[in-house]
Protein backbone atom coordinates (compact mmCIF):
# COMPACT_ATOMS: atom_id res chain seq x y z
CA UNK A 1 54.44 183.65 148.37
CA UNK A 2 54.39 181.15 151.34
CA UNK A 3 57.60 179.58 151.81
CA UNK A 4 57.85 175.58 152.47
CA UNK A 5 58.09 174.53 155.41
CA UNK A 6 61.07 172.22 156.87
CA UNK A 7 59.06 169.32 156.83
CA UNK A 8 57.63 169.99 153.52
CA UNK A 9 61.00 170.42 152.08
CA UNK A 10 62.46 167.18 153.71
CA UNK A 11 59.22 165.13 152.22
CA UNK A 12 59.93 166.48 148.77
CA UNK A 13 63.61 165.58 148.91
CA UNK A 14 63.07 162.25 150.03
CA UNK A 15 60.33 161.79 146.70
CA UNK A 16 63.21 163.17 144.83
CA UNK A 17 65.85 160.51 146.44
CA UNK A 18 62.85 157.49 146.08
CA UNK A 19 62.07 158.59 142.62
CA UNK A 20 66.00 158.73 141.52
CA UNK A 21 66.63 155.11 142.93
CA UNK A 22 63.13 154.09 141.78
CA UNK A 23 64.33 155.02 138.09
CA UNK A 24 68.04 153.64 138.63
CA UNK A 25 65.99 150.24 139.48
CA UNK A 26 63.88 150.54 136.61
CA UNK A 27 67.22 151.26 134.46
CA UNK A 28 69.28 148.56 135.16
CA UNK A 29 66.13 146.33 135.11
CA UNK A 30 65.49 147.03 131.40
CA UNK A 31 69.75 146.91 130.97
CA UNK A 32 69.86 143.37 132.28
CA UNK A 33 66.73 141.94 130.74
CA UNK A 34 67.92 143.28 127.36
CA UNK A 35 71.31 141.85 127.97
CA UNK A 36 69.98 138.53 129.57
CA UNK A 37 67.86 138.19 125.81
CA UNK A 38 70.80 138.88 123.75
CA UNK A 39 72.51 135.87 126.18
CA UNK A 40 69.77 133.63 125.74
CA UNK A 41 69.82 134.54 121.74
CA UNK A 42 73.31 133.67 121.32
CA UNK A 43 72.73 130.22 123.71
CA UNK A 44 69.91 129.20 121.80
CA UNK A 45 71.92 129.92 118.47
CA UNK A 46 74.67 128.22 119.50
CA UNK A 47 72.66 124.82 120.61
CA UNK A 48 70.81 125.02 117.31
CA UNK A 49 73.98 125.05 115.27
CA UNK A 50 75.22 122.08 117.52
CA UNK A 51 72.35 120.65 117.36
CA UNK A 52 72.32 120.81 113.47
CA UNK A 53 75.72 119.55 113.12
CA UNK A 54 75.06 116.66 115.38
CA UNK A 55 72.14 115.95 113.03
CA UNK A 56 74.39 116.31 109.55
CA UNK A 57 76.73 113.72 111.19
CA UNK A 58 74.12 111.18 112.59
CA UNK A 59 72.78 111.19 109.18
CA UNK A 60 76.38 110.84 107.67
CA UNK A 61 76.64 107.93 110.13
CA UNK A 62 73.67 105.90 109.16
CA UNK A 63 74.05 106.90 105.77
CA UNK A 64 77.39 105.50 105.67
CA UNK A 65 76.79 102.56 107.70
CA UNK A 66 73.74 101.47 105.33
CA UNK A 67 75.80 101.97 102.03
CA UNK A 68 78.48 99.51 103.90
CA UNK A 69 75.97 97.08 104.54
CA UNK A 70 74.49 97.51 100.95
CA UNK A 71 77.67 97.05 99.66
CA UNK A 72 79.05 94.40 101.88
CA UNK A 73 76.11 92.20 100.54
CA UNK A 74 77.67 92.05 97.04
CA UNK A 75 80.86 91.25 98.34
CA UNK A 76 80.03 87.80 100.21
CA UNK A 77 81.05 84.60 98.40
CA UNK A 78 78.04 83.58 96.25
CA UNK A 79 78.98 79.85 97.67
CA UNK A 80 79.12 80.32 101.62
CA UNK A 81 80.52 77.49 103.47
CA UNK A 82 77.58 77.00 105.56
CA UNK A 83 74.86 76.66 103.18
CA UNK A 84 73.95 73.01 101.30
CA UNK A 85 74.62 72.46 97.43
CA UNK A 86 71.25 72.81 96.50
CA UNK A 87 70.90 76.35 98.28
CA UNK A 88 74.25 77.19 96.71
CA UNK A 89 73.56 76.56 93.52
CA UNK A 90 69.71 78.92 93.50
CA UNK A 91 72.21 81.73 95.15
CA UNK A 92 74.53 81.03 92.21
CA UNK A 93 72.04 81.25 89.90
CA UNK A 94 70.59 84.69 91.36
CA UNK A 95 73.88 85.91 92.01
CA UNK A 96 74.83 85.65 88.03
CA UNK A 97 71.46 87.00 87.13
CA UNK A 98 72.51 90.01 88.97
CA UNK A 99 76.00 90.22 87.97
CA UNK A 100 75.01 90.21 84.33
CA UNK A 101 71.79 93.17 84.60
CA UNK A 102 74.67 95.20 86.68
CA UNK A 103 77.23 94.69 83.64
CA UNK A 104 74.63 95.48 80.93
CA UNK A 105 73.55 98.87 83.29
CA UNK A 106 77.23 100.03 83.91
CA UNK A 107 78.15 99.02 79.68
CA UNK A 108 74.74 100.85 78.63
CA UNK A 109 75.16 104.39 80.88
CA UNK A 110 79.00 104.01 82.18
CA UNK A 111 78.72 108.12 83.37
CA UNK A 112 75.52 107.36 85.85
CA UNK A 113 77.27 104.40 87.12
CA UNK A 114 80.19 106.22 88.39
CA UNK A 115 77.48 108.50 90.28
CA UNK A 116 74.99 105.28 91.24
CA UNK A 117 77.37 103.24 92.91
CA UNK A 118 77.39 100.89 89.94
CA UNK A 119 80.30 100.35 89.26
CA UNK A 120 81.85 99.22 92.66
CA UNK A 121 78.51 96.75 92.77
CA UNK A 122 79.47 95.67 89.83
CA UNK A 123 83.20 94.46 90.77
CA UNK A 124 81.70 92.98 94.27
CA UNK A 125 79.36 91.19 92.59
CA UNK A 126 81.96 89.44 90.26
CA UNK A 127 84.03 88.68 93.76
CA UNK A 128 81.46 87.28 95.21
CA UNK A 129 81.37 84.56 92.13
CA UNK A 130 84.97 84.58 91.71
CA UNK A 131 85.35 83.42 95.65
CA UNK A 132 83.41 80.59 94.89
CA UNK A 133 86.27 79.52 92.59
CA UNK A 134 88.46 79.55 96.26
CA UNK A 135 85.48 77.96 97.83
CA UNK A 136 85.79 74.51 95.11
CA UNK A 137 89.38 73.67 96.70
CA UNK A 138 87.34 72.77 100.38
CA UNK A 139 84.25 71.50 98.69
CA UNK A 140 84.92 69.53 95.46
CA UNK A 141 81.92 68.86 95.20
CA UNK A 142 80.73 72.18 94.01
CA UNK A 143 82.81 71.71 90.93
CA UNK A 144 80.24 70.46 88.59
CA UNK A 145 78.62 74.01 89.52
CA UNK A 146 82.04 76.53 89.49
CA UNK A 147 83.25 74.79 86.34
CA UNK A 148 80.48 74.26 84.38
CA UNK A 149 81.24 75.55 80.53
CA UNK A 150 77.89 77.28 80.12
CA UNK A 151 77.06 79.02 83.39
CA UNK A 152 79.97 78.56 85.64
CA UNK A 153 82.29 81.25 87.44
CA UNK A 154 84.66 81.43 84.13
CA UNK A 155 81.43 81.77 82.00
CA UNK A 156 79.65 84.17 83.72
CA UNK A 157 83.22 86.77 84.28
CA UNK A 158 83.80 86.49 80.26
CA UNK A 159 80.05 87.24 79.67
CA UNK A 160 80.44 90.44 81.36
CA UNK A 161 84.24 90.58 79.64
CA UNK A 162 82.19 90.29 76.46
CA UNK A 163 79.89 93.24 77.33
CA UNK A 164 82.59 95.50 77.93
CA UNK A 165 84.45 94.73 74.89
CA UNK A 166 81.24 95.29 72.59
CA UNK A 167 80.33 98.59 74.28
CA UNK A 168 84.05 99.74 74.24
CA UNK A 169 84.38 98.87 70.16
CA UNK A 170 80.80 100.62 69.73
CA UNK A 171 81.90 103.71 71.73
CA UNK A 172 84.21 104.27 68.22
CA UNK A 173 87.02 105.24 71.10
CA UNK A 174 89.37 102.23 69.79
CA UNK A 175 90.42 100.46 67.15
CA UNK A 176 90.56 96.69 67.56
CA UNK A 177 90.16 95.61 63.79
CA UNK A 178 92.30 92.45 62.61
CA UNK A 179 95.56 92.77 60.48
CA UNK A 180 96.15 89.79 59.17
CA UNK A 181 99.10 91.24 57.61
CA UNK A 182 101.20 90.71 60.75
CA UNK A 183 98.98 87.57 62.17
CA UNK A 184 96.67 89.73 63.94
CA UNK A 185 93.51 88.21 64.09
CA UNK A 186 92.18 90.54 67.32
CA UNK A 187 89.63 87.54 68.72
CA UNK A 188 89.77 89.63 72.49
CA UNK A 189 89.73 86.84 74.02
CA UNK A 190 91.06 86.00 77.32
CA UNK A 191 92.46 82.23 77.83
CA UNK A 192 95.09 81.52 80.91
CA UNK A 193 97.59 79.07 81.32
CA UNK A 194 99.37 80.46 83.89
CA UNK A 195 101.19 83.18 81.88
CA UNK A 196 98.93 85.78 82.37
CA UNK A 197 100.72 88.28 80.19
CA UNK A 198 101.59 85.86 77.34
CA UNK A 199 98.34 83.99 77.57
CA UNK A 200 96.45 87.62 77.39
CA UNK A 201 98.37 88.47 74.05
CA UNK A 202 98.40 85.59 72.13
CA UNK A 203 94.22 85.26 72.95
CA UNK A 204 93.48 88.68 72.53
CA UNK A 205 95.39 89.76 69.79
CA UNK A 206 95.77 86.27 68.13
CA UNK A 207 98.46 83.11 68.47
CA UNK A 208 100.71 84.85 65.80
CA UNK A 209 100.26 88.32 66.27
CA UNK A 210 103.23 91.06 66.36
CA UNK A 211 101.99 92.79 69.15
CA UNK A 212 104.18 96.00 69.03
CA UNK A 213 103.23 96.39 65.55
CA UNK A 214 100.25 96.44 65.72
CA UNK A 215 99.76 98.87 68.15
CA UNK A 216 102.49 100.90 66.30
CA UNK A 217 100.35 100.82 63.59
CA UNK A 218 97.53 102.30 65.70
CA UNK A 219 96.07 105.99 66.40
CA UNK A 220 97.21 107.63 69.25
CA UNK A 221 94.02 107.04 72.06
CA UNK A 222 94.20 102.94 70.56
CA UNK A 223 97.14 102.41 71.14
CA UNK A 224 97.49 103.68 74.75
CA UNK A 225 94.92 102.09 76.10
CA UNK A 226 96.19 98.84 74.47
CA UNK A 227 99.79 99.55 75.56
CA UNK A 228 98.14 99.99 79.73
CA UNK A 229 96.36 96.92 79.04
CA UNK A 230 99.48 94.65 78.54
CA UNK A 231 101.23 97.18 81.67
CA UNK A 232 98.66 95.69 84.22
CA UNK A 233 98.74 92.28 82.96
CA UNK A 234 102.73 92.58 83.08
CA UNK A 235 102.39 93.51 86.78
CA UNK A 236 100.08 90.52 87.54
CA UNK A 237 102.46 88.13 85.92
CA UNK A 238 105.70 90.17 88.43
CA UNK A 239 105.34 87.40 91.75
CA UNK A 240 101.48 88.91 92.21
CA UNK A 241 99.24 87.20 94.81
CA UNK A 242 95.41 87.28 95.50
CA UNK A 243 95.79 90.05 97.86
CA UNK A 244 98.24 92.30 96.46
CA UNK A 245 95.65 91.61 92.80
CA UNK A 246 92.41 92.67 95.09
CA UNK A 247 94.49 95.79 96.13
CA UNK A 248 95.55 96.07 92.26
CA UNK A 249 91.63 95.69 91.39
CA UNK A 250 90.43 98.44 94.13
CA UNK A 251 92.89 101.08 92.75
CA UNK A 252 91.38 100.47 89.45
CA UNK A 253 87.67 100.95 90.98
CA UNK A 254 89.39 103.97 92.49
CA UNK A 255 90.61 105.68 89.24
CA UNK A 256 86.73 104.41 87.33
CA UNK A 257 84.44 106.20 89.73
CA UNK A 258 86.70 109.17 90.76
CA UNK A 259 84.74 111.33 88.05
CA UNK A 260 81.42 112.02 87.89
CA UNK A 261 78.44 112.93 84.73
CA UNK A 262 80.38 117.24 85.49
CA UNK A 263 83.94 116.54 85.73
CA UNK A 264 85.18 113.52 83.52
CA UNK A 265 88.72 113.69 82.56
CA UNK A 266 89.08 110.75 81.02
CA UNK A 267 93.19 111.09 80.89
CA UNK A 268 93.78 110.83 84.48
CA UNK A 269 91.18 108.00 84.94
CA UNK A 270 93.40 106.16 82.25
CA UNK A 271 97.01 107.94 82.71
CA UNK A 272 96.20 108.31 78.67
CA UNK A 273 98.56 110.57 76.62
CA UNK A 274 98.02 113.27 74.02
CA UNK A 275 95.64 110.92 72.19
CA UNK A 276 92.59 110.71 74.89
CA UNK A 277 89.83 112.39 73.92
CA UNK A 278 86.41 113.88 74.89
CA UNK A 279 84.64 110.76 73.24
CA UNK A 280 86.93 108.67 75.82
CA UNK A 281 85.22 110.30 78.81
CA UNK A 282 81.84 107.81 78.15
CA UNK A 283 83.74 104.54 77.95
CA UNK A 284 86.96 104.76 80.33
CA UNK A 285 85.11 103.76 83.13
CA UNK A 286 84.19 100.45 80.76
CA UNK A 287 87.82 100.24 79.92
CA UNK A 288 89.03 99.83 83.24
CA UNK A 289 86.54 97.47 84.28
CA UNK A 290 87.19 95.46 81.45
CA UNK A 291 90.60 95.22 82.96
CA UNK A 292 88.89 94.48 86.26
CA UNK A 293 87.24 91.52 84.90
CA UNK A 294 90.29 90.09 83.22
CA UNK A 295 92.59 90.52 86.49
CA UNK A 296 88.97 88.12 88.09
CA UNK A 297 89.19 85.73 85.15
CA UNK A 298 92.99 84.89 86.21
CA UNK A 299 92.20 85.20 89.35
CA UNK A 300 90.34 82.30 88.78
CA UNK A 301 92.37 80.84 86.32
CA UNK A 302 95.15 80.43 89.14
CA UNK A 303 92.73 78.95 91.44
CA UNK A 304 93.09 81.98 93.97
C-alpha cells in the first residue's frame, strides 16, 4: 500500500479545514435566518396587534363622535335665535311631530329603547321644546307659538306626560284607581303654580285628596313608586334652579337606560323596596321618564 505523499496529505487537510469552515458558514447561516424569521414573526405580530388596536379605537372615535353629533341635534332649542318666526314655527311643528313618534316608540317597547338610544332622544327632544319656553322671555313675539293651548310647549310635554301615564296604568305595575272615600279623585294631572310639590299633589291625586292615605292604602310596588314621585318633586321645590334640575333630569336618564333587554333590575333603576317586581322591569324606564317630563313641565311652568 503506497503511502501519501507530504503534499498529498497537506491538500487533504486543507479540504478538511475548507470543508469544516465551509459547514460552520453554512450553520450559522441557517441559525440566523431561522432566528431573523422568528424576529420578523414576532415584528409583524406585534404591528398587526397595534395596528388592530389603533383600528378598534379610530372606530370608537368616529363612532362616538357621530352618536354626539346625532344626539347633539335633539338637544338644540327647537326656536334658535337666529332663525325668523315663520321658520321657527315649521321647526316647531317638526320638532313636536318627532317628540311625540319618540314618546309613543319608548311607551310602546320601553326595553329596546334603553338599548336604541331612545330614551335619551327622547328627553333631548323635549329640551329642545322646553328651551323655547327660555327663548319667549327675548322674543315675545314667539308667544302666540310657545303658549298656544293646543300645540304649544306645555301641550306637547303633557301629551307625552299622557303617554306615559296610559302605558304605565296598562303595564298593571300600579294602582292609580280613585278613592273617593278620602277625596281621591287620581285625575294625574300635572298643573303648576309655583309650588311644584303641592301643585303636583293636589292635580294628580285630586284638590282634596289625603295623600298619605292613600298610598297607605296601596300595595307594596304602588305605593313606592308613588312615595319617589312626591321625593323628586320635594327636591325640586328645596331652592332648585334650571341647572341643578337638568343635572336632576340626567341622573334620572342615567338610572332609565343603565339596564338593558338581559339584565333589568328594575329595583335599582327605581331604588324600589320589597314590592318591585319582575312585571316592573318593562315599565320603570316609563316611570322615570314620566318623572322626566314632569320636572320639563315645571321647568316651564317657572319660566326657566
Amino acid at each position: 500500500m503506497n503511502r501519501p505523499t507530504r503534499q498529498q496529505a497537506i491538500g487533504f487537510c486543507l479540504l478538511l479545514l475548507i470543508g469544516s469552515s465551509e459547514g460552520a458558514r453554512v450553520h450559522k447561516s441557517i441559525s440566523l435566518n431561522s432566528h431573523d424569521k422568528k424576529s420578523a414573526a414576532a415584528i409583524q405580530s406585534h404591528v398587526a396587534k397595534q395596528m388592530s388596536a389603533l383600528q378598534a379605537k379610530n372606530a370608537a372615535n368616529e363612532d362616538a363622535k357621530w352618536h354626539t353629533g346625532w344626539f347633539a341635534n335633539f338637544n338644540k332649542s327647537a326656536c334658535p335665535a337666529d332663525m325668523s318666526i315663520d321658520d321657527i314655527a315649521k321647526r316647531f311643528a317638526y320638532k313636536s311631530v318627532k317628540l311625540q313618534t319618540t314618546a309613543n316608540d319608548v311607551a310602546a317597547h320601553p326595553l329596546l329603547a334603553r338599548a336604541n338610544g331612545k330614551i335619551r332622544e327622547l328627553v333631548m327632544r323635549a329640551k329642545g321644546l322646553q328651551l323655547c319656553s327660555a327663548a319667549e322671555k327675548v322674543r315675545p313675539e314667539l308667544e302666540d307659538l310657545v303658549e298656544n293651548v293646543d300645540n304649544g310647549v306645555r301641550a306637547q310635554l303633557t301629551q307625552v306626560y299622557k303617554s306615559f301615564v296610559a302605558a304605565m296604568k296598562e303595564s298593571g305595575v300600579i294602582s292609580l284607581n280613585p278613592d273617593l272615600a278620602i277625596g281621591c279623585t287620581m285625575d294625574l294631572k300635572f298643573e303648576n303654580g309655583g309650588d311644584v310639590d303641592n301643585d303636583f299633589q293636589k292635580s294628580f291625586y285630586g284638590e282634596r285628596c289625603d295623600v298619605a292615605a292613600y298610598q297607605a292604602k296601596q300595595p307594596a310596588t304602588s305605593r313606592d313608586i308613588l312615595e319617589r314621585l312626591d321625593e323628586q318633586f320635594k327636591k325640586m321645590d328645596s331652592g332648585a334652579s334650571g341647572e341643578s334640575v337638568d343635572t336632576m333630569i340626567e341622573e334620572l336618564v342615567d338610572k332609565a337606560e343603565q339596564s338593558n333587554d338581559g339584565d333589568v333590575d328594575a329595583s335599582s333603576l327605581m331604588e324600589l323596596g320589597d314590592g318591585a317586581n319582575e312585571g316592573l322591569a318593562s315599565i320603570a324606564a316609563v316611570i322615570i321618564l314620566i318623572i322626566v317630563v314632569l320636572f320639563f313641565l315645571a321647568l316651564v311652568c317657572k319660566g326657566w
